[in-house]
Structure formats: structure tokens, C-alpha cells
PDB file of N, CA and C in Angstrom:
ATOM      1  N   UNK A   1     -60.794  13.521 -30.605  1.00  0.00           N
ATOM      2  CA  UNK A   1     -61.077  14.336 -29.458  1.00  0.00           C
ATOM      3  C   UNK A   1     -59.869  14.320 -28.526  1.00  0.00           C
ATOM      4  N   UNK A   2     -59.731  15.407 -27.751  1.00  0.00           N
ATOM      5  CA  UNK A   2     -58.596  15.431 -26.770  1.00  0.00           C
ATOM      6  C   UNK A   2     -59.060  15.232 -25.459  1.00  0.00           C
ATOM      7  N   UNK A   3     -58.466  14.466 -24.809  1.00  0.00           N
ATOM      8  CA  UNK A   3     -58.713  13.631 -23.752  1.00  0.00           C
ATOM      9  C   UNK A   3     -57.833  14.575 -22.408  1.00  0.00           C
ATOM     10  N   UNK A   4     -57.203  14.539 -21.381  1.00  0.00           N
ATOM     11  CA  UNK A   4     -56.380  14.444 -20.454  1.00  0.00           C
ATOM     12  C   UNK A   4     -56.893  13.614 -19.365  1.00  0.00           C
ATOM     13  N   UNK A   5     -55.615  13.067 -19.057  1.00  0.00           N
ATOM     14  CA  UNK A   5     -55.802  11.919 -18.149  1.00  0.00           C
ATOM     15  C   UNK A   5     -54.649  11.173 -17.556  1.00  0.00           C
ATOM     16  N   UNK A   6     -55.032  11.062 -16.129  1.00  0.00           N
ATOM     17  CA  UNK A   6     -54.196  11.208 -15.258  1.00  0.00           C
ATOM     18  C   UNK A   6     -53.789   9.653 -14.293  1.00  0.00           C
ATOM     19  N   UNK A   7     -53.062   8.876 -14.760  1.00  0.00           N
ATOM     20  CA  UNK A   7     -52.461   7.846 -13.995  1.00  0.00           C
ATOM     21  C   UNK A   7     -51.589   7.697 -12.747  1.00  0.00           C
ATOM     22  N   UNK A   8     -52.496   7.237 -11.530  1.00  0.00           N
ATOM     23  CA  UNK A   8     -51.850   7.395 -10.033  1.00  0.00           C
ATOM     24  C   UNK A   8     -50.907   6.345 -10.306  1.00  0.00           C
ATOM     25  N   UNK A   9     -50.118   5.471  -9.684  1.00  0.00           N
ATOM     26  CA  UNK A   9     -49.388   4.309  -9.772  1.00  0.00           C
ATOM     27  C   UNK A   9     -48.924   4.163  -8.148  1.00  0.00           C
ATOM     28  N   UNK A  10     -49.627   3.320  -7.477  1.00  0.00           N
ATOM     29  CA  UNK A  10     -49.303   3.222  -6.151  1.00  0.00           C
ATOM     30  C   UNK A  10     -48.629   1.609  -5.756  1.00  0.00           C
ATOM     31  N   UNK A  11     -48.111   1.345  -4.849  1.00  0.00           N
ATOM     32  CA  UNK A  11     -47.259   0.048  -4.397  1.00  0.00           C
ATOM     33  C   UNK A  11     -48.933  -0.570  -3.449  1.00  0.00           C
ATOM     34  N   UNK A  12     -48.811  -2.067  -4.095  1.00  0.00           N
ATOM     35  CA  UNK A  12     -49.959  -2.483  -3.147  1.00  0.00           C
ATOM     36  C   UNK A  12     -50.120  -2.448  -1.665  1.00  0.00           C
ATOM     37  N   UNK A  13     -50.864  -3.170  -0.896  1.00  0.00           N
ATOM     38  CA  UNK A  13     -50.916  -2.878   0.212  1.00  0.00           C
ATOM     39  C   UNK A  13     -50.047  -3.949   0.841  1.00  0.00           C
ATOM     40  N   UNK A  14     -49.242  -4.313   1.379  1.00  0.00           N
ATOM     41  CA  UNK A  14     -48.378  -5.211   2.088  1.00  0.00           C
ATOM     42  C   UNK A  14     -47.058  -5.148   1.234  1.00  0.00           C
ATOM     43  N   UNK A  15     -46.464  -4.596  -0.004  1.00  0.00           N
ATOM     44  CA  UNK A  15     -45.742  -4.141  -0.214  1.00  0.00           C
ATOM     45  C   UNK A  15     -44.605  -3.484   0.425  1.00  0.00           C
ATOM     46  N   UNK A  16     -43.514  -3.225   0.930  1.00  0.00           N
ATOM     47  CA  UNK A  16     -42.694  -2.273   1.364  1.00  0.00           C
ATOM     48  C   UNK A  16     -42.680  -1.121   0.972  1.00  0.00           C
ATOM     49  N   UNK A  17     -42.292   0.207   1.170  1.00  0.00           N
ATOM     50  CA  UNK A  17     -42.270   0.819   0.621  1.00  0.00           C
ATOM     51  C   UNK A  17     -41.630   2.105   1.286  1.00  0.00           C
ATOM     52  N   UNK A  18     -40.332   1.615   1.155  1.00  0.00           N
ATOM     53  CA  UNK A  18     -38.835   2.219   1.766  1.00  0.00           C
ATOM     54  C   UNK A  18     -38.993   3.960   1.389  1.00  0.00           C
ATOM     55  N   UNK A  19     -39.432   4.349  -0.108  1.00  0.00           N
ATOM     56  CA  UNK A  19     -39.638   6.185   0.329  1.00  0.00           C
ATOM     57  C   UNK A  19     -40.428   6.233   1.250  1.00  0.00           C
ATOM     58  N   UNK A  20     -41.716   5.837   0.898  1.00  0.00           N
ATOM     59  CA  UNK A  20     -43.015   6.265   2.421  1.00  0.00           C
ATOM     60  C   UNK A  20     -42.107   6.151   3.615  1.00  0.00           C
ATOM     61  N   UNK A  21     -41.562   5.193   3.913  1.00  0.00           N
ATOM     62  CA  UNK A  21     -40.995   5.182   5.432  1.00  0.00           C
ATOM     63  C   UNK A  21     -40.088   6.478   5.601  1.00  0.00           C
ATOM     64  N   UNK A  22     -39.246   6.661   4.869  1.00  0.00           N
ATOM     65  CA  UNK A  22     -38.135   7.745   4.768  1.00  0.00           C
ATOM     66  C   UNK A  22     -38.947   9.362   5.022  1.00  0.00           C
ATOM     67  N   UNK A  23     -39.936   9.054   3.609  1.00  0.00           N
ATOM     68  CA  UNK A  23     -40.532  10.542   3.884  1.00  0.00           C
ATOM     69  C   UNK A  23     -41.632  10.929   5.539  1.00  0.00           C
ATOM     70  N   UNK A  24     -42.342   9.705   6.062  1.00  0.00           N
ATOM     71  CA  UNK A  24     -42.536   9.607   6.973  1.00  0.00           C
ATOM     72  C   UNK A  24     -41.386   9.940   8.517  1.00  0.00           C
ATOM     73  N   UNK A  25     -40.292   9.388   8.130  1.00  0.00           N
ATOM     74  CA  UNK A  25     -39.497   9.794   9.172  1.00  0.00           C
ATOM     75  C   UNK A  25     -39.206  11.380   9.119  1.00  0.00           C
ATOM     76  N   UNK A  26     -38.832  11.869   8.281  1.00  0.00           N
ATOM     77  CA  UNK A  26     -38.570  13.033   7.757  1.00  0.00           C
ATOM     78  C   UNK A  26     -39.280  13.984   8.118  1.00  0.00           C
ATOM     79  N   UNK A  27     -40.771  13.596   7.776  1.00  0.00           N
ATOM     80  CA  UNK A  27     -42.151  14.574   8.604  1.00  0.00           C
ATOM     81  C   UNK A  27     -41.719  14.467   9.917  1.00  0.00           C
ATOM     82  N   UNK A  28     -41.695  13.739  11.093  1.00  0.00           N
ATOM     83  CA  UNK A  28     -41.534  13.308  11.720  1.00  0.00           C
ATOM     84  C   UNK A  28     -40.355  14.035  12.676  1.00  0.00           C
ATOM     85  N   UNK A  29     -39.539  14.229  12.150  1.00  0.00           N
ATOM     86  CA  UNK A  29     -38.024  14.903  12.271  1.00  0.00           C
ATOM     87  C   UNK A  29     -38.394  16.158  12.200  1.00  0.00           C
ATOM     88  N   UNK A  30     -39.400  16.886  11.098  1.00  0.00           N
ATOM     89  CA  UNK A  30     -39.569  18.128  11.311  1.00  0.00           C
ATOM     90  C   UNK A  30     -40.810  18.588  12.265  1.00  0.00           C
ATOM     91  N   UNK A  31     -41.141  18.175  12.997  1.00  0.00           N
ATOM     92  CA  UNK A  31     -42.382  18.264  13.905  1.00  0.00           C
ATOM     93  C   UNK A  31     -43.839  18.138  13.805  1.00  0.00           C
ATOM     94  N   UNK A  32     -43.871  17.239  12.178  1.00  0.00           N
ATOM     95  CA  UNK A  32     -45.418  17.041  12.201  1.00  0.00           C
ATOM     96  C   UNK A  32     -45.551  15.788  12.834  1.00  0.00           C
ATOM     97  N   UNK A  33     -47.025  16.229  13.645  1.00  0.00           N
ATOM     98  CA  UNK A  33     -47.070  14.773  14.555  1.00  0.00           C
ATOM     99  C   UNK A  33     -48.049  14.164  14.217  1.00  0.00           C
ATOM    100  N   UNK A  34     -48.522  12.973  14.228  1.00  0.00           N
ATOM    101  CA  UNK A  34     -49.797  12.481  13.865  1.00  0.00           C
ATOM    102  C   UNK A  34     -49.793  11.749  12.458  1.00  0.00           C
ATOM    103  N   UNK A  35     -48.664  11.972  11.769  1.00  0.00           N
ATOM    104  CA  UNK A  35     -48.835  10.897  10.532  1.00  0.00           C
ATOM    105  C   UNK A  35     -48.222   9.467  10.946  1.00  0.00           C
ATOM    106  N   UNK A  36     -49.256   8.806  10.534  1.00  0.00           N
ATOM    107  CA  UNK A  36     -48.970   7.667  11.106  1.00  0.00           C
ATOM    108  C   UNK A  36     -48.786   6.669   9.732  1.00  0.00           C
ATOM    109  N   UNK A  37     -49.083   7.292   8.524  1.00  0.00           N
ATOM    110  CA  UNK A  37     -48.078   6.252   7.501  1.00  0.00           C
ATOM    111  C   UNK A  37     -48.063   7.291   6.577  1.00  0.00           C
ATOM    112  N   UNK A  38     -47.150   6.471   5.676  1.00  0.00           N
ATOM    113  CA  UNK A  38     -46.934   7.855   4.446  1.00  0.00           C
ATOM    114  C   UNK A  38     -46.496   6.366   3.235  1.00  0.00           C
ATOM    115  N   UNK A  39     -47.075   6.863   2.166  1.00  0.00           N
ATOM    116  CA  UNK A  39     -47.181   5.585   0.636  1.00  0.00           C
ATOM    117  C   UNK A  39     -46.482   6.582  -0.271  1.00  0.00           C
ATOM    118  N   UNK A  40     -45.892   6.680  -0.768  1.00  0.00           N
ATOM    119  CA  UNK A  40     -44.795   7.458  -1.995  1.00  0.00           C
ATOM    120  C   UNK A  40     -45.631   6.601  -3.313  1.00  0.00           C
ATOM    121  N   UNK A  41     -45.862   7.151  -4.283  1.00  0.00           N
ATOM    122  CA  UNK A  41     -46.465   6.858  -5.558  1.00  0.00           C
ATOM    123  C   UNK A  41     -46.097   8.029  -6.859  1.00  0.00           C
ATOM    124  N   UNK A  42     -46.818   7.827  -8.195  1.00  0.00           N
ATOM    125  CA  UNK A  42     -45.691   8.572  -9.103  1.00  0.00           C
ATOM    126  C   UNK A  42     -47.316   8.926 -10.055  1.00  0.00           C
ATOM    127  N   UNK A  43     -47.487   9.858 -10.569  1.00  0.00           N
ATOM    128  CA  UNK A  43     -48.461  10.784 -11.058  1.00  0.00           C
ATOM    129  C   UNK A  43     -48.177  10.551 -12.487  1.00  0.00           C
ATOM    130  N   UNK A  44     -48.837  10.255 -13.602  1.00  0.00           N
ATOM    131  CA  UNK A  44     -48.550  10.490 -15.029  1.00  0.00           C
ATOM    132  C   UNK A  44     -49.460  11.284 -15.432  1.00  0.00           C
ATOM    133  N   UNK A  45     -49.068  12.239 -16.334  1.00  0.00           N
ATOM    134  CA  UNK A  45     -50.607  13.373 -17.052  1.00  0.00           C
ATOM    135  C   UNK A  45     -50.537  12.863 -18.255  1.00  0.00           C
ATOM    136  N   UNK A  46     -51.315  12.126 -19.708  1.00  0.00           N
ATOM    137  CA  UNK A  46     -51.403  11.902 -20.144  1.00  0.00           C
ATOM    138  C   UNK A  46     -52.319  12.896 -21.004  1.00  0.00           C
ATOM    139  N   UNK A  47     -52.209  13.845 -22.100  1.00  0.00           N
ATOM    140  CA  UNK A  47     -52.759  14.194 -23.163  1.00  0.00           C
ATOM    141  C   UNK A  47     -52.803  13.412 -24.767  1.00  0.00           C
ATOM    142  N   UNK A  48     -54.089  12.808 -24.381  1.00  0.00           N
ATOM    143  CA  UNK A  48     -54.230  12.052 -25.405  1.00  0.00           C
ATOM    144  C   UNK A  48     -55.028  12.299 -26.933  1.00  0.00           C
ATOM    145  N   UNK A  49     -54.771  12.324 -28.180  1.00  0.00           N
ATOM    146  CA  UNK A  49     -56.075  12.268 -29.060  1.00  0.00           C
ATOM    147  C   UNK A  49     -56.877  10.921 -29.611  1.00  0.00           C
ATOM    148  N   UNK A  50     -58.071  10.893 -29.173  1.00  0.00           N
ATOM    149  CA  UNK A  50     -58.731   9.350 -29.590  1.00  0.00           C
ATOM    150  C   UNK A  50     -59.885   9.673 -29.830  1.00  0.00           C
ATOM    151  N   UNK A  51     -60.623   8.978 -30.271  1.00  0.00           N
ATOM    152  CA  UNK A  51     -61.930   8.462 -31.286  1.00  0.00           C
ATOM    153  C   UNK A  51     -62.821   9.196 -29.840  1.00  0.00           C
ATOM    154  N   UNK A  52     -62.905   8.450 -28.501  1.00  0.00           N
ATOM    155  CA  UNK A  52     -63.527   8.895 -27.151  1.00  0.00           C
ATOM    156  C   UNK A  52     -63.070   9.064 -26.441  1.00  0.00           C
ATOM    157  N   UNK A  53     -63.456   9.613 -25.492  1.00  0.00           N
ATOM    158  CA  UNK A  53     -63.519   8.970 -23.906  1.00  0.00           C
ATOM    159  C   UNK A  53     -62.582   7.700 -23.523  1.00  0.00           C
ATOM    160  N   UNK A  54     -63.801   7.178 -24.056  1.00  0.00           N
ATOM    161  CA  UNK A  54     -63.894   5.052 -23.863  1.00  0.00           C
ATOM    162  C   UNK A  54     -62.123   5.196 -24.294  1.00  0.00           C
ATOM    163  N   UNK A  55     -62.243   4.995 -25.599  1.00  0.00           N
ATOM    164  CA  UNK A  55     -60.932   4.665 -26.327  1.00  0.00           C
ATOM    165  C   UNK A  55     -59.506   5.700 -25.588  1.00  0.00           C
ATOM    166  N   UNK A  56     -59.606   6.761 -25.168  1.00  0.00           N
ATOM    167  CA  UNK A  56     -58.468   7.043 -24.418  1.00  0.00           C
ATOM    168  C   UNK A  56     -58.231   6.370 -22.995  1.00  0.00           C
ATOM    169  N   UNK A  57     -59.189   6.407 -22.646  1.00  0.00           N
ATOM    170  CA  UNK A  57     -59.128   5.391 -21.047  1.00  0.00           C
ATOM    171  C   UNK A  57     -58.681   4.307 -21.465  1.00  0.00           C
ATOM    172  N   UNK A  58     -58.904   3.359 -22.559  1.00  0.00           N
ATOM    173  CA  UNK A  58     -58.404   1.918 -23.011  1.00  0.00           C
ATOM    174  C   UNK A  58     -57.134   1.883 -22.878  1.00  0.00           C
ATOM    175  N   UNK A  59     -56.753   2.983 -24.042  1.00  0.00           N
ATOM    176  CA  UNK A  59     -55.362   3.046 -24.385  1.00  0.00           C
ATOM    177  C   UNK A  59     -54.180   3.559 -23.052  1.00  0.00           C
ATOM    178  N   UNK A  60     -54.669   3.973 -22.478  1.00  0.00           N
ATOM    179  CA  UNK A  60     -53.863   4.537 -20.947  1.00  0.00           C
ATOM    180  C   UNK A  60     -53.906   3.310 -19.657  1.00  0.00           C
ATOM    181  N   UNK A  61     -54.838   2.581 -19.655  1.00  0.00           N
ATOM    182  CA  UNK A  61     -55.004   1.496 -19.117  1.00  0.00           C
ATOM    183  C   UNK A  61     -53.858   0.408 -19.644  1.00  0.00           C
ATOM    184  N   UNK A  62     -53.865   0.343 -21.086  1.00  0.00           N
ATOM    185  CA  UNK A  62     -52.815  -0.509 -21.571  1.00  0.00           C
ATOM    186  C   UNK A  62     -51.292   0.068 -21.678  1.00  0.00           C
ATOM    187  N   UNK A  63     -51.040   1.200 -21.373  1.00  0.00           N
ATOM    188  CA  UNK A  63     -49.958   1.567 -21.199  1.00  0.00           C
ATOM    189  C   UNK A  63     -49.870   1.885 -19.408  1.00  0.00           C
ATOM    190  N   UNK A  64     -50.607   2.084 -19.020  1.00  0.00           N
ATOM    191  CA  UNK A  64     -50.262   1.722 -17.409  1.00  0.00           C
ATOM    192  C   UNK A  64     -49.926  -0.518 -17.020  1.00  0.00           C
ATOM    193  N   UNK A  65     -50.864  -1.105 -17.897  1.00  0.00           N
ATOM    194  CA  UNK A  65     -50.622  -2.532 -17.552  1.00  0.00           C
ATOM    195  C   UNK A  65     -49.097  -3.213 -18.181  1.00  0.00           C
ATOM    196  N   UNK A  66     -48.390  -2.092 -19.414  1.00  0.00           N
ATOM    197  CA  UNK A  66     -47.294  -2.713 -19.792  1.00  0.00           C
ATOM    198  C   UNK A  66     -46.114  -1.939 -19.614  1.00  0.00           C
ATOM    199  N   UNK A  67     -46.393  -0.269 -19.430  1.00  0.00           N
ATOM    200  CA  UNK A  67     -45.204   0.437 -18.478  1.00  0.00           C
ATOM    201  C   UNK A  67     -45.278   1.110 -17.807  1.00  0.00           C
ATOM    202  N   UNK A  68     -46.124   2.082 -17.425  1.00  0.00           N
ATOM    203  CA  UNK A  68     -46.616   2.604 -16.299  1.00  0.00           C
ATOM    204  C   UNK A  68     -46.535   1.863 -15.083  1.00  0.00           C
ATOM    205  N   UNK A  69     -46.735   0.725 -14.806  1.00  0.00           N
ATOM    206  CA  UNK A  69     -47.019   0.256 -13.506  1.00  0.00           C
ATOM    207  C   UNK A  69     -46.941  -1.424 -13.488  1.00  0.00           C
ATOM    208  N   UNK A  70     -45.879  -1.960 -12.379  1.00  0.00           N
ATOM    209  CA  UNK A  70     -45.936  -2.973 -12.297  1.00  0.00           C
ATOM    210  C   UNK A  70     -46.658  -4.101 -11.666  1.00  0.00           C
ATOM    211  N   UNK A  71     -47.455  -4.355 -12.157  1.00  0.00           N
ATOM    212  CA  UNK A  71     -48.396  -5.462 -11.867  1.00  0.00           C
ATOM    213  C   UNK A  71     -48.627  -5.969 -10.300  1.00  0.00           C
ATOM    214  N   UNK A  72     -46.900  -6.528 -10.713  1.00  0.00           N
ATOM    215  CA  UNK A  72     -47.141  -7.811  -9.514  1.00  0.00           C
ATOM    216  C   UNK A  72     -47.187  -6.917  -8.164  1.00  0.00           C
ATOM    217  N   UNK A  73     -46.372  -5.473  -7.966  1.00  0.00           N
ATOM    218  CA  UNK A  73     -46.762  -4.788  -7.018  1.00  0.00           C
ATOM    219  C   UNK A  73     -46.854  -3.667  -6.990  1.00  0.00           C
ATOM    220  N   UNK A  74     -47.378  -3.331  -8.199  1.00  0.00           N
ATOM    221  CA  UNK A  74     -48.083  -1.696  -7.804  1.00  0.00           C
ATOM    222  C   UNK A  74     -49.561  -2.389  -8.517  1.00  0.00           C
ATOM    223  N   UNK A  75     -50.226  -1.030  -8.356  1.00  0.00           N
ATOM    224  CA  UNK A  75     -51.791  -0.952  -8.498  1.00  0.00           C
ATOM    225  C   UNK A  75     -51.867   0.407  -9.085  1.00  0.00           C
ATOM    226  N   UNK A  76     -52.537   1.108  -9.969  1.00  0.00           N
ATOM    227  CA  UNK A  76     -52.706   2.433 -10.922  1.00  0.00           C
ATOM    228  C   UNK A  76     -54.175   2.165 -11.093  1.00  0.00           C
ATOM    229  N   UNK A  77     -55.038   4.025 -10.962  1.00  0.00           N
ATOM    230  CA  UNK A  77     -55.921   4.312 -11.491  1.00  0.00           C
ATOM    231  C   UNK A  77     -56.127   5.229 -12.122  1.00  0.00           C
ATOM    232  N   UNK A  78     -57.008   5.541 -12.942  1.00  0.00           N
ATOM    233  CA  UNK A  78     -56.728   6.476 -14.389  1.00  0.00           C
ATOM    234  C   UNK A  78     -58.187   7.468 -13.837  1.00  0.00           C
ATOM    235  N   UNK A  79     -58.086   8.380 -14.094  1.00  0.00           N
ATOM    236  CA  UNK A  79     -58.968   9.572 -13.633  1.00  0.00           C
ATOM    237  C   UNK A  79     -58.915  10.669 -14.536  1.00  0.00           C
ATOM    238  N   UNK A  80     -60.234  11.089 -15.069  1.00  0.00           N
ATOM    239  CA  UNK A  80     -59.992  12.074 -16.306  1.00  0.00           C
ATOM    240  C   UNK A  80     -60.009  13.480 -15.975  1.00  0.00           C
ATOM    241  N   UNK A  81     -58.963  14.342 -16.051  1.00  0.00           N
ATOM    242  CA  UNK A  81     -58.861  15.834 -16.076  1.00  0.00           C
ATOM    243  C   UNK A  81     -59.855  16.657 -16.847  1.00  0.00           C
ATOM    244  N   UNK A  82     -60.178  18.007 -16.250  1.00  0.00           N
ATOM    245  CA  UNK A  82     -60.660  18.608 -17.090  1.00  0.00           C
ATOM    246  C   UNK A  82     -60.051  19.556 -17.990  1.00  0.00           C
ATOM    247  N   UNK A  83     -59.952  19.913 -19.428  1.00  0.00           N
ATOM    248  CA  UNK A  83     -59.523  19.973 -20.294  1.00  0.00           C
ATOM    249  C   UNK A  83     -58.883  21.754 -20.599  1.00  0.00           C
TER     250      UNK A  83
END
């Protein structure tokens, strides 16, 4: 079955996170007022073929825990597209 599916990859919370600040200043510089933080993160679309569901979410989970996304300070969640 064909799957699509979509991996956020965000920096945890107490993390730094030197684009957000940049793109935040930047808003900022151009006259939007009122943002008061900005988090920079990276989108993966994943078209997968697997047995399920189950089994494509597995397999995207394990490629977000060994390259998609680094552990010690990012955080990723997997969310399924519609097809």
C-alpha cells in the first residue's frame, strides 16, 4: 500500500535556535509586530510502499530516530497525508 507521510523535525524546547532568532528579527525589521518567538524546523514528505499504515509509520519513525532528526536536540512528529 502507498502511504504519504510527513516528518516535522523541530529543536527542543530550551535549545537555541539561532534561525528562529534571525527570522524573528527579520519579521520584525519588516513591520510585523507581535511575534514574539519564531522556532525554524525542516519538513520531510515521505512516499512510502509498506504492508500498512502501522508498518510505514514504523519505518519513518526509524528513519527520523537515525537521520532525520537528532535526538539529543531535536524532537520530530510523523503525520499522515492524504494520498
Amino acid at each position: 500500500m502507498k502511504v504519504k507521510l510527513r516528518v516535522t523535525v523541530m529543536k527542543k524546547p530550551g535549545v537555541l535556535d539561532p534561525e528562529g532568532k534571525a527570522i524573528g528579527r527579520a519579521l520584525a525589521h519588516l513591520g510585523f509586530a507581535g511575534v514574539e518567538e519564531v522556532r525554524a524546523g525542516k519538513v520531510i514528505e515521505l512516499d512510502l510502499d509498506a504492508e500498512s499504515e502501522a508498518a510505514a509509520e514504523a519505518a519513518a519513525r526509524e528513519m527520523a530516530e537515525r537521520l532525520l532528526a537528532n535526538g539529543v536536540i531535536e524532537r520530530f512528529r510523523i503525520e499522515r497525508l492524504a494520498a
